[in-house]
C-alpha atoms as a PDB file:
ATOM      1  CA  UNK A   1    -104.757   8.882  16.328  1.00  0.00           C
ATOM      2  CA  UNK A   2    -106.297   8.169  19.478  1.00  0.00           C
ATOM      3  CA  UNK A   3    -110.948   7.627  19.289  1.00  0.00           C
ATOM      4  CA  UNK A   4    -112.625   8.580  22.412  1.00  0.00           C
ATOM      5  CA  UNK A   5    -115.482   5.980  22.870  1.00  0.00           C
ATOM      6  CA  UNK A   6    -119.246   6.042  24.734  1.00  0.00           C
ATOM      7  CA  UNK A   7    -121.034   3.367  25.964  1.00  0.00           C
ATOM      8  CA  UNK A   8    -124.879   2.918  24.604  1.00  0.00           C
ATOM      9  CA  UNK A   9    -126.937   0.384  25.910  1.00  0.00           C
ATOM     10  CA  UNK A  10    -130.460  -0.717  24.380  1.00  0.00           C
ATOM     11  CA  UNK A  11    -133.223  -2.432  25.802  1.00  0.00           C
ATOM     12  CA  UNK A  12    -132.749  -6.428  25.591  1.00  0.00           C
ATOM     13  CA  UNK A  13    -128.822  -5.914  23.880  1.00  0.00           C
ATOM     14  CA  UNK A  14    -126.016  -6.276  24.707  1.00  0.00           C
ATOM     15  CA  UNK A  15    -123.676  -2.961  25.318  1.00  0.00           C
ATOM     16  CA  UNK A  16    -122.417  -1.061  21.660  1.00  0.00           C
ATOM     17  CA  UNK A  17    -119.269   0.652  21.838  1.00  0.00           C
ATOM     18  CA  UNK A  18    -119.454   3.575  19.363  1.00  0.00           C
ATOM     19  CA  UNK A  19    -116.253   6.178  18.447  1.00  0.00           C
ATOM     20  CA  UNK A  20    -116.730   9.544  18.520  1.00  0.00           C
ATOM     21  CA  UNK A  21    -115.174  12.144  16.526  1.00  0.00           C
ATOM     22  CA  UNK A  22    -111.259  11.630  16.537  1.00  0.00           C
ATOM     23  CA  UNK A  23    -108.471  13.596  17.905  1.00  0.00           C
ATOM     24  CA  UNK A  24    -105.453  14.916  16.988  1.00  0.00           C
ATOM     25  CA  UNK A  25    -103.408  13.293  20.022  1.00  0.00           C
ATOM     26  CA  UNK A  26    -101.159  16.352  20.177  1.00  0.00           C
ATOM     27  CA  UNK A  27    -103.777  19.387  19.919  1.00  0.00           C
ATOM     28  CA  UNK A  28    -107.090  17.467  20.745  1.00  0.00           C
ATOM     29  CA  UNK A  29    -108.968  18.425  18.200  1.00  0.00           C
ATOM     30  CA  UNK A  30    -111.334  17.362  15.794  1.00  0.00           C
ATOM     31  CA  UNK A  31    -110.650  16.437  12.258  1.00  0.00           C
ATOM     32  CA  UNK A  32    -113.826  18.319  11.072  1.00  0.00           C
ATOM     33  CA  UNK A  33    -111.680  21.353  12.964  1.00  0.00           C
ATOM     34  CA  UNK A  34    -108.697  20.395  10.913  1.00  0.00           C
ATOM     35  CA  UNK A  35    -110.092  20.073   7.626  1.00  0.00           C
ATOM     36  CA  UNK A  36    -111.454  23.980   8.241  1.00  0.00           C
ATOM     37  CA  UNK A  37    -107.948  25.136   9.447  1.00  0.00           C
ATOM     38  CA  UNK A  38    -106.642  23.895   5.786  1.00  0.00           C
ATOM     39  CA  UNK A  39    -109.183  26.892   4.023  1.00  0.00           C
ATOM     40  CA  UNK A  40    -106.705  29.632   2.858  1.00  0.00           C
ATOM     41  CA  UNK A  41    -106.748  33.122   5.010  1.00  0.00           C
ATOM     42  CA  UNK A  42    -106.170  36.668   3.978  1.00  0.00           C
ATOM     43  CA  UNK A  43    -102.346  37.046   4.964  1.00  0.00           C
ATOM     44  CA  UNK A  44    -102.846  40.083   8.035  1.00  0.00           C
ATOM     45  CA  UNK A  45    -105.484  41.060   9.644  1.00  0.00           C
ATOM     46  CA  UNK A  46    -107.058  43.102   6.892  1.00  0.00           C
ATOM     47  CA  UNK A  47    -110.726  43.335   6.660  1.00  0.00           C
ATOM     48  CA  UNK A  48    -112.852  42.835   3.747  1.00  0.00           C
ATOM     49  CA  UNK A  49    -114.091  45.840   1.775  1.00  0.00           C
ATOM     50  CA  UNK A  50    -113.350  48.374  -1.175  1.00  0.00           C
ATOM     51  CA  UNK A  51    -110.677  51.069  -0.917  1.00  0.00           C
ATOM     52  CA  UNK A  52    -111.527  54.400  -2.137  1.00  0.00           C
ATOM     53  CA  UNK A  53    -109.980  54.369  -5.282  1.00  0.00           C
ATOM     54  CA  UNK A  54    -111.867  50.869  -6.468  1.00  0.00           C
ATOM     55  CA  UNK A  55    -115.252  53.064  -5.557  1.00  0.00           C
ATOM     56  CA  UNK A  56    -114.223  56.010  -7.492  1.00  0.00           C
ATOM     57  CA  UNK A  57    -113.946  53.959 -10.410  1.00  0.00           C
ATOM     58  CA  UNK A  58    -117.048  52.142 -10.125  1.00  0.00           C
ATOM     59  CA  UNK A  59    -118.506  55.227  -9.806  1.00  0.00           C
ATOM     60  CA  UNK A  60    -116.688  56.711 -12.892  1.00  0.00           C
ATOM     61  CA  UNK A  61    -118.198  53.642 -14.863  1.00  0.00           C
ATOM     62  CA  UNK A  62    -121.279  54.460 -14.210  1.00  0.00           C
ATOM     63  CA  UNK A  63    -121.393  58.116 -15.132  1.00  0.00           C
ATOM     64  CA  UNK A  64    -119.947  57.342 -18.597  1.00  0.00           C
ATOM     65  CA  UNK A  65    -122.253  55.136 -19.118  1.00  0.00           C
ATOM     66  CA  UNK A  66    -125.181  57.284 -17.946  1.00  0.00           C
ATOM     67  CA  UNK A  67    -123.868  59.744 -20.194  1.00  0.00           C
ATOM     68  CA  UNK A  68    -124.394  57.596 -22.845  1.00  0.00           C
ATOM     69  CA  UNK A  69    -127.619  56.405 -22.246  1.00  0.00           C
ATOM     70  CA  UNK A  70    -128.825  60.009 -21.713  1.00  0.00           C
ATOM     71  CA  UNK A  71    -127.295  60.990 -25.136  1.00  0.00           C
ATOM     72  CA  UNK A  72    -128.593  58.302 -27.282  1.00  0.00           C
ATOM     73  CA  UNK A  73    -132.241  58.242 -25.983  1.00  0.00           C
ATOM     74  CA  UNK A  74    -133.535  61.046 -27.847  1.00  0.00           C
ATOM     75  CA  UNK A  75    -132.684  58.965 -31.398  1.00  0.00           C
ATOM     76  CA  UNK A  76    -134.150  55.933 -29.993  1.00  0.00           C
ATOM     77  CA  UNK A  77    -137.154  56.973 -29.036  1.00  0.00           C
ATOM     78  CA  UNK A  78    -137.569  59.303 -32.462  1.00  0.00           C
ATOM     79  CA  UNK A  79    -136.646  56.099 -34.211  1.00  0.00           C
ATOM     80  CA  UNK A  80    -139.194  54.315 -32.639  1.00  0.00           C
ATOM     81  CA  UNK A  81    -142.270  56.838 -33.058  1.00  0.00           C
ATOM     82  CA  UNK A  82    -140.956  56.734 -36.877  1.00  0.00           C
ATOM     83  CA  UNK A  83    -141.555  52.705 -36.794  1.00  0.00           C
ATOM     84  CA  UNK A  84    -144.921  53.257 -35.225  1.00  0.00           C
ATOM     85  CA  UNK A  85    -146.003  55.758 -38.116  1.00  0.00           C
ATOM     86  CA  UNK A  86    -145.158  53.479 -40.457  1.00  0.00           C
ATOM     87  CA  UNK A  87    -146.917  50.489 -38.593  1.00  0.00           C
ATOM     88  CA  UNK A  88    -150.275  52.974 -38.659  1.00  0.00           C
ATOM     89  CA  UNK A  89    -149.829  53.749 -41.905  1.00  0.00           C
ATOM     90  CA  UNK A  90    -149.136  49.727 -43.030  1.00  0.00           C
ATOM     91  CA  UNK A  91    -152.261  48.142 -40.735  1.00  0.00           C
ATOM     92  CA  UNK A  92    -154.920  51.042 -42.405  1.00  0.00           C
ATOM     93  CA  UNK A  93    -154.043  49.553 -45.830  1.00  0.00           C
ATOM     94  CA  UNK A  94    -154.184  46.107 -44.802  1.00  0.00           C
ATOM     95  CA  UNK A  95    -157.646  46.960 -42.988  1.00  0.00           C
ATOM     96  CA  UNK A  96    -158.969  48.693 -45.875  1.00  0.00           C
ATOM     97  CA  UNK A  97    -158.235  46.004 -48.570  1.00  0.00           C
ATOM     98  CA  UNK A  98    -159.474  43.350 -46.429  1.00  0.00           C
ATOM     99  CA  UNK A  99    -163.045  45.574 -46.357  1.00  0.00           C
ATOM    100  CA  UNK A 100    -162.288  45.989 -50.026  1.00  0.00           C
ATOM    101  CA  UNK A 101    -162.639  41.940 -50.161  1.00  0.00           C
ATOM    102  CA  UNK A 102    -165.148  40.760 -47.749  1.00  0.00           C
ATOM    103  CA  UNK A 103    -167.471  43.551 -48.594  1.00  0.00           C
ATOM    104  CA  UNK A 104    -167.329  43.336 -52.276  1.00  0.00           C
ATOM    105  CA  UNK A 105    -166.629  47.111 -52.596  1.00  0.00           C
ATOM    106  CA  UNK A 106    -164.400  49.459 -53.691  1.00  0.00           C
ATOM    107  CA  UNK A 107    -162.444  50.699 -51.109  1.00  0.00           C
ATOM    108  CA  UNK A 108    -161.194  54.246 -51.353  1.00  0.00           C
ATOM    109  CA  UNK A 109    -157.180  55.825 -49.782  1.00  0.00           C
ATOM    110  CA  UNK A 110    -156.837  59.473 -49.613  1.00  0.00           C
ATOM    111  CA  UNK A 111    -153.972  60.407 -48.006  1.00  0.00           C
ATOM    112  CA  UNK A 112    -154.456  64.182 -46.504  1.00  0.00           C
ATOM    113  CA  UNK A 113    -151.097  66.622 -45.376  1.00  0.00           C
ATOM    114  CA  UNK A 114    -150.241  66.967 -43.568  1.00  0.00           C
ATOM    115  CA  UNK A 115    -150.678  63.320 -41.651  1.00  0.00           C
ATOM    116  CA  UNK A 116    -154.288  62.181 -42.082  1.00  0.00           C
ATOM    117  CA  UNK A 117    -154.990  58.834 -44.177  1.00  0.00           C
ATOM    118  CA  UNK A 118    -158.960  58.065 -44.861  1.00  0.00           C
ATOM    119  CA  UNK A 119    -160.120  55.107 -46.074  1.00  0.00           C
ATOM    120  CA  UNK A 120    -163.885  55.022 -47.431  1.00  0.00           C
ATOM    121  CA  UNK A 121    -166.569  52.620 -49.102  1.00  0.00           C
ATOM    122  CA  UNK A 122    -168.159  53.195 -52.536  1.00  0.00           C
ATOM    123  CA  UNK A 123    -171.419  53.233 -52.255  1.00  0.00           C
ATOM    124  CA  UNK A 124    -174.150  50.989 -54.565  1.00  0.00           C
ATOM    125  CA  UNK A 125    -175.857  52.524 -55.783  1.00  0.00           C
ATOM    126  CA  UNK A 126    -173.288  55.504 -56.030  1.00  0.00           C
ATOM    127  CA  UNK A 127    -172.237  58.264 -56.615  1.00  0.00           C
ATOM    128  CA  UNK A 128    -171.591  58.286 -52.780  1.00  0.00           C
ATOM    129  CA  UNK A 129    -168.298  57.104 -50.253  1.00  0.00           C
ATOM    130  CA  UNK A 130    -168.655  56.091 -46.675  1.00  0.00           C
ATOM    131  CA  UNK A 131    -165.689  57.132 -44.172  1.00  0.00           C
ATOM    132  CA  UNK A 132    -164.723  53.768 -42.716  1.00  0.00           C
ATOM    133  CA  UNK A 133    -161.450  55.261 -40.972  1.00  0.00           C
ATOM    134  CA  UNK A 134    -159.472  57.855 -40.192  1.00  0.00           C
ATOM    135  CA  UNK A 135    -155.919  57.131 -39.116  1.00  0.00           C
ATOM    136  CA  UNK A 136    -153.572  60.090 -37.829  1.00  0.00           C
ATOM    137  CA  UNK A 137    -149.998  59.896 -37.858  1.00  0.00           C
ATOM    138  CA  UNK A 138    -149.186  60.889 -34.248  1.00  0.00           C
ATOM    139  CA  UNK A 139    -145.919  62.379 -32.420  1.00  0.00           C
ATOM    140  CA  UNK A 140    -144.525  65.108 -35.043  1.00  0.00           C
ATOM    141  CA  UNK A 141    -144.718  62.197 -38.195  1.00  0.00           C
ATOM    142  CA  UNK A 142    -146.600  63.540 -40.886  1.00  0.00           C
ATOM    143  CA  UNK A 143    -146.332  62.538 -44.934  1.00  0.00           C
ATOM    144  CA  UNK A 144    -143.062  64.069 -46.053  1.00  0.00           C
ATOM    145  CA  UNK A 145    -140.073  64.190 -48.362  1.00  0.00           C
ATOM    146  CA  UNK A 146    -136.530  64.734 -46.895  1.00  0.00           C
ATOM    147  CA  UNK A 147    -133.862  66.348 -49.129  1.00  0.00           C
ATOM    148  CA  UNK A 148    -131.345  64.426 -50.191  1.00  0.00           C
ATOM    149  CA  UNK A 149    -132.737  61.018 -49.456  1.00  0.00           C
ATOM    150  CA  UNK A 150    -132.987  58.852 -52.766  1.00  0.00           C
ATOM    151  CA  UNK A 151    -136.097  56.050 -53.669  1.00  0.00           C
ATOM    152  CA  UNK A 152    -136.971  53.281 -52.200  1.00  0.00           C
ATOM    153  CA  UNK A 153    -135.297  50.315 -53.781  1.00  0.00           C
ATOM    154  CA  UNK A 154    -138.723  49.209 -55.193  1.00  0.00           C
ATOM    155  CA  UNK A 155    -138.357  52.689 -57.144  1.00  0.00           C
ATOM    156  CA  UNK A 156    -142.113  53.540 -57.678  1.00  0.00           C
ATOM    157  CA  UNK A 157    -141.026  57.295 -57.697  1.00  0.00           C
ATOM    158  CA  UNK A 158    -140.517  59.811 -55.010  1.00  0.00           C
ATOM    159  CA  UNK A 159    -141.777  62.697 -56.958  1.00  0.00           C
ATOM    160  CA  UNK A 160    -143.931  63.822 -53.519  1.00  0.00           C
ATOM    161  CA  UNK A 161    -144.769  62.227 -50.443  1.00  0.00           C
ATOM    162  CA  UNK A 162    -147.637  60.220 -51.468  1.00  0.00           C
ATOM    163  CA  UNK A 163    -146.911  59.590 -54.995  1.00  0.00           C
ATOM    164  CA  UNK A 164    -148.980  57.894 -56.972  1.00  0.00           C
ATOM    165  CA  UNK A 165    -147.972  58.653 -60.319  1.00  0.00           C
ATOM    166  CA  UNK A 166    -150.597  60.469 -62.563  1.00  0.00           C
ATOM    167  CA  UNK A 167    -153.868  58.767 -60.552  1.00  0.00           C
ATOM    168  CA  UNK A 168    -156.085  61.051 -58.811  1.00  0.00           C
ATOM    169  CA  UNK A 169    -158.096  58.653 -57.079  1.00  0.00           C
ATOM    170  CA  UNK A 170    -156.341  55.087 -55.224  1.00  0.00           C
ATOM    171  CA  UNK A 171    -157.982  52.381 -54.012  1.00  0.00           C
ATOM    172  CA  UNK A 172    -158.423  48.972 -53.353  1.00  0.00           C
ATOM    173  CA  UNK A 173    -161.062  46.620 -55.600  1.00  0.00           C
ATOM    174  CA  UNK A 174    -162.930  44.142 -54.529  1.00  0.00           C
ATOM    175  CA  UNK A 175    -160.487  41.602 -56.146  1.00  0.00           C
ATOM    176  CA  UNK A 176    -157.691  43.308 -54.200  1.00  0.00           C
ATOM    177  CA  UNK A 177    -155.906  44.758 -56.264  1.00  0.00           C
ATOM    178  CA  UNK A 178    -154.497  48.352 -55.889  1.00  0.00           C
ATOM    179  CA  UNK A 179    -155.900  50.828 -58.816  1.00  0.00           C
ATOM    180  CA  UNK A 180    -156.357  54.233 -59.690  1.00  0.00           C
ATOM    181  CA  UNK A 181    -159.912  56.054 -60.914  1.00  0.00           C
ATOM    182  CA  UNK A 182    -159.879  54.015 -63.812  1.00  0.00           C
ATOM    183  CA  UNK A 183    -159.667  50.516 -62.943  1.00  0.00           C
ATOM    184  CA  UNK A 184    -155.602  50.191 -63.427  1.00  0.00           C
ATOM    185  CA  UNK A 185    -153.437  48.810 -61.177  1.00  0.00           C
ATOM    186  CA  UNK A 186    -151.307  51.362 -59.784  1.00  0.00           C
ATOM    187  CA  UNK A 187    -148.015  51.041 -57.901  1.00  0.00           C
ATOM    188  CA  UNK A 188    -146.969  53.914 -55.403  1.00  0.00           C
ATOM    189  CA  UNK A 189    -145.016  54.987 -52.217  1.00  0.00           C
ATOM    190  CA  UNK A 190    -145.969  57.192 -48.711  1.00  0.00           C
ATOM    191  CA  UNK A 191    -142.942  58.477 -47.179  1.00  0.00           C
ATOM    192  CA  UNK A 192    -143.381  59.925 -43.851  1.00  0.00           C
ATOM    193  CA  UNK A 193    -141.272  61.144 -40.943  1.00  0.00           C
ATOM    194  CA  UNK A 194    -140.785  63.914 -38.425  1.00  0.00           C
ATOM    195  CA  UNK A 195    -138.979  67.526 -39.911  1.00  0.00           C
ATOM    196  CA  UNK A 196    -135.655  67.915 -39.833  1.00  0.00           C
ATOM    197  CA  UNK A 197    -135.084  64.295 -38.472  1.00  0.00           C
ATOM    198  CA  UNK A 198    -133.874  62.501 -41.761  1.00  0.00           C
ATOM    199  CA  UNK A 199    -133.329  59.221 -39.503  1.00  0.00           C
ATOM    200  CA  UNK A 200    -137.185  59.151 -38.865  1.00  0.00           C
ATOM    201  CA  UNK A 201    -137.967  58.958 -43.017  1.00  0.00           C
ATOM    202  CA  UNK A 202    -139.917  55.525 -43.118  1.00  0.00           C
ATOM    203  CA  UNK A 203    -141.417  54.463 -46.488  1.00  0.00           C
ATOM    204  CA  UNK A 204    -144.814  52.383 -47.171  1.00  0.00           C
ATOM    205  CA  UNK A 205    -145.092  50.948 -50.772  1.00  0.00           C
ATOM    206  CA  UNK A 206    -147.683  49.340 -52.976  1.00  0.00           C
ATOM    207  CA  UNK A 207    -147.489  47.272 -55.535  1.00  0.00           C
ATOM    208  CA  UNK A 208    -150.622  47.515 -57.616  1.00  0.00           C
ATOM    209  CA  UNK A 209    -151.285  43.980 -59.113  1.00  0.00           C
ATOM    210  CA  UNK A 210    -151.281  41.798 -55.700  1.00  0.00           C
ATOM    211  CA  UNK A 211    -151.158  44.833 -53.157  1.00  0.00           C
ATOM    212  CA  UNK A 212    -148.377  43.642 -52.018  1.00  0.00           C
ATOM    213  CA  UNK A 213    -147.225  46.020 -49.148  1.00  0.00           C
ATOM    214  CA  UNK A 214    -143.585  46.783 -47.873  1.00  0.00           C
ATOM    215  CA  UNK A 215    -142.126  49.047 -45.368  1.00  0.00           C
ATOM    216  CA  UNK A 216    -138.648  50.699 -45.365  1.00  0.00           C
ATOM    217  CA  UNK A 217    -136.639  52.451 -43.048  1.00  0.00           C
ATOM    218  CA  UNK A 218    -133.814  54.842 -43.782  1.00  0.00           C
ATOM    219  CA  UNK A 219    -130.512  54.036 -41.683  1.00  0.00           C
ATOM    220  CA  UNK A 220    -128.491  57.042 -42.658  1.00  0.00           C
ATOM    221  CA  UNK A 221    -126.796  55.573 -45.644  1.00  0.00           C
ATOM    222  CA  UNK A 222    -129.530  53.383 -47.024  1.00  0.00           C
ATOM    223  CA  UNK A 223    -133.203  52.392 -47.435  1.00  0.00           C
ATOM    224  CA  UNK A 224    -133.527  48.703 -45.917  1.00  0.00           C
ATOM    225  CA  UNK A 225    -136.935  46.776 -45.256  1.00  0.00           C
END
């Protein structure tokens, strides 16, 4: 290996000889240029690129999976409206029972078809309600039954949309609890969802004592919360 050397000289010492890089004494050059002739090259003179084939099926890829997308879109976004009917229907009961509490008053549910839910305040001294709210089920959802589709596992009955057994007036007392016209605690279910869509049927039940409230969603096979 032979160095190639240059002279420096600085002010007050004495001359430094310092190497430079070495060479290869049979090619003259560099061992930096040596080191990069030892990275592997593309046997030929090929260039770099995709042949057509490799872009046709790329582009194949990418059809089937547009395809896919395109198809299942429409039951995504149904199945999402259907969770956001429910979530409406969930946060007006939770709203009104709170009123029910901090307000010390009975707090009146009516549920209207065929997707209107009104919550109002009893008046003292009665016989009169206030409307506090009026909550509409948007996007095609409305209170319904689909054929076919069984109870909710908290089985409360399913004998029509907003089933309440034999209570003609719901609402929530100022202890919160959920009762009928009498007094009672009552236990019931709202089923909504958009017609002829049976994978849009949500559920919203009550349980009278504590108003405990729970929201299901039908899958296809079964209910799940």
């Amino acid at each position: 290996m032979i160095h190639d050397h240059t002279r420096v000289r600085s002010a007050g010492q004495s001359t430094q000889v310092l190497p430079l890089s070495p060479r290869h004494p049979a090619s003259g050059r560099t061992a930096c240029a040596d080191a990069r002739a030892l990275v592997p090259r593309l046997a030929g003179d090929c260039e770099l690129g995709f042949t057509l084939v490799e872009l046709l099926v790329v582009v194949g890829l990418v059809g089937v999976l547009s395809a896919i997308s395109v198809m299942m879109m429409p039951g995504v976004i149904a199945s999402a409206k259907a969770d956001g009917g429910a979530d409406r229907v969930v946060a007006a009961l939770r709203v009104a029972r709170e009123q029910a509490i901090s307000q010390r008053r009975m707090v009146l549910v009516a549920f209207t078809a065929p997707n209107q839910l009104v919550t109002s305040r009893v008046d003292v001294p009665g016989p009169g309600t206030t409307v506090i709210d009026t909550v509409l089920l948007e996007d095609g959802m409305s209170f319904q039954l689909f054929p076919g589709l069984p109870d909710t596992p908290d089985a409360f009955t399913n004998a029509t949309a907003t089933s309440f057994g034999l209570a003609t007036t719901i609402g929530f007392s100022s202890e919160g609890s959920f009762v009928d016209q009498n007094g009672d605690p009552v236990n019931g279910t709202v089923f909504i969802g958009k017609s002829n869509q049976s994978l849009t049927a949500r559920a919203v039940s009550l349980f009278g004592p504590t108003a405990l409230i729970r929201k299901w969603r039908w899958n296809g096979r079964q209910w799940t919360s």
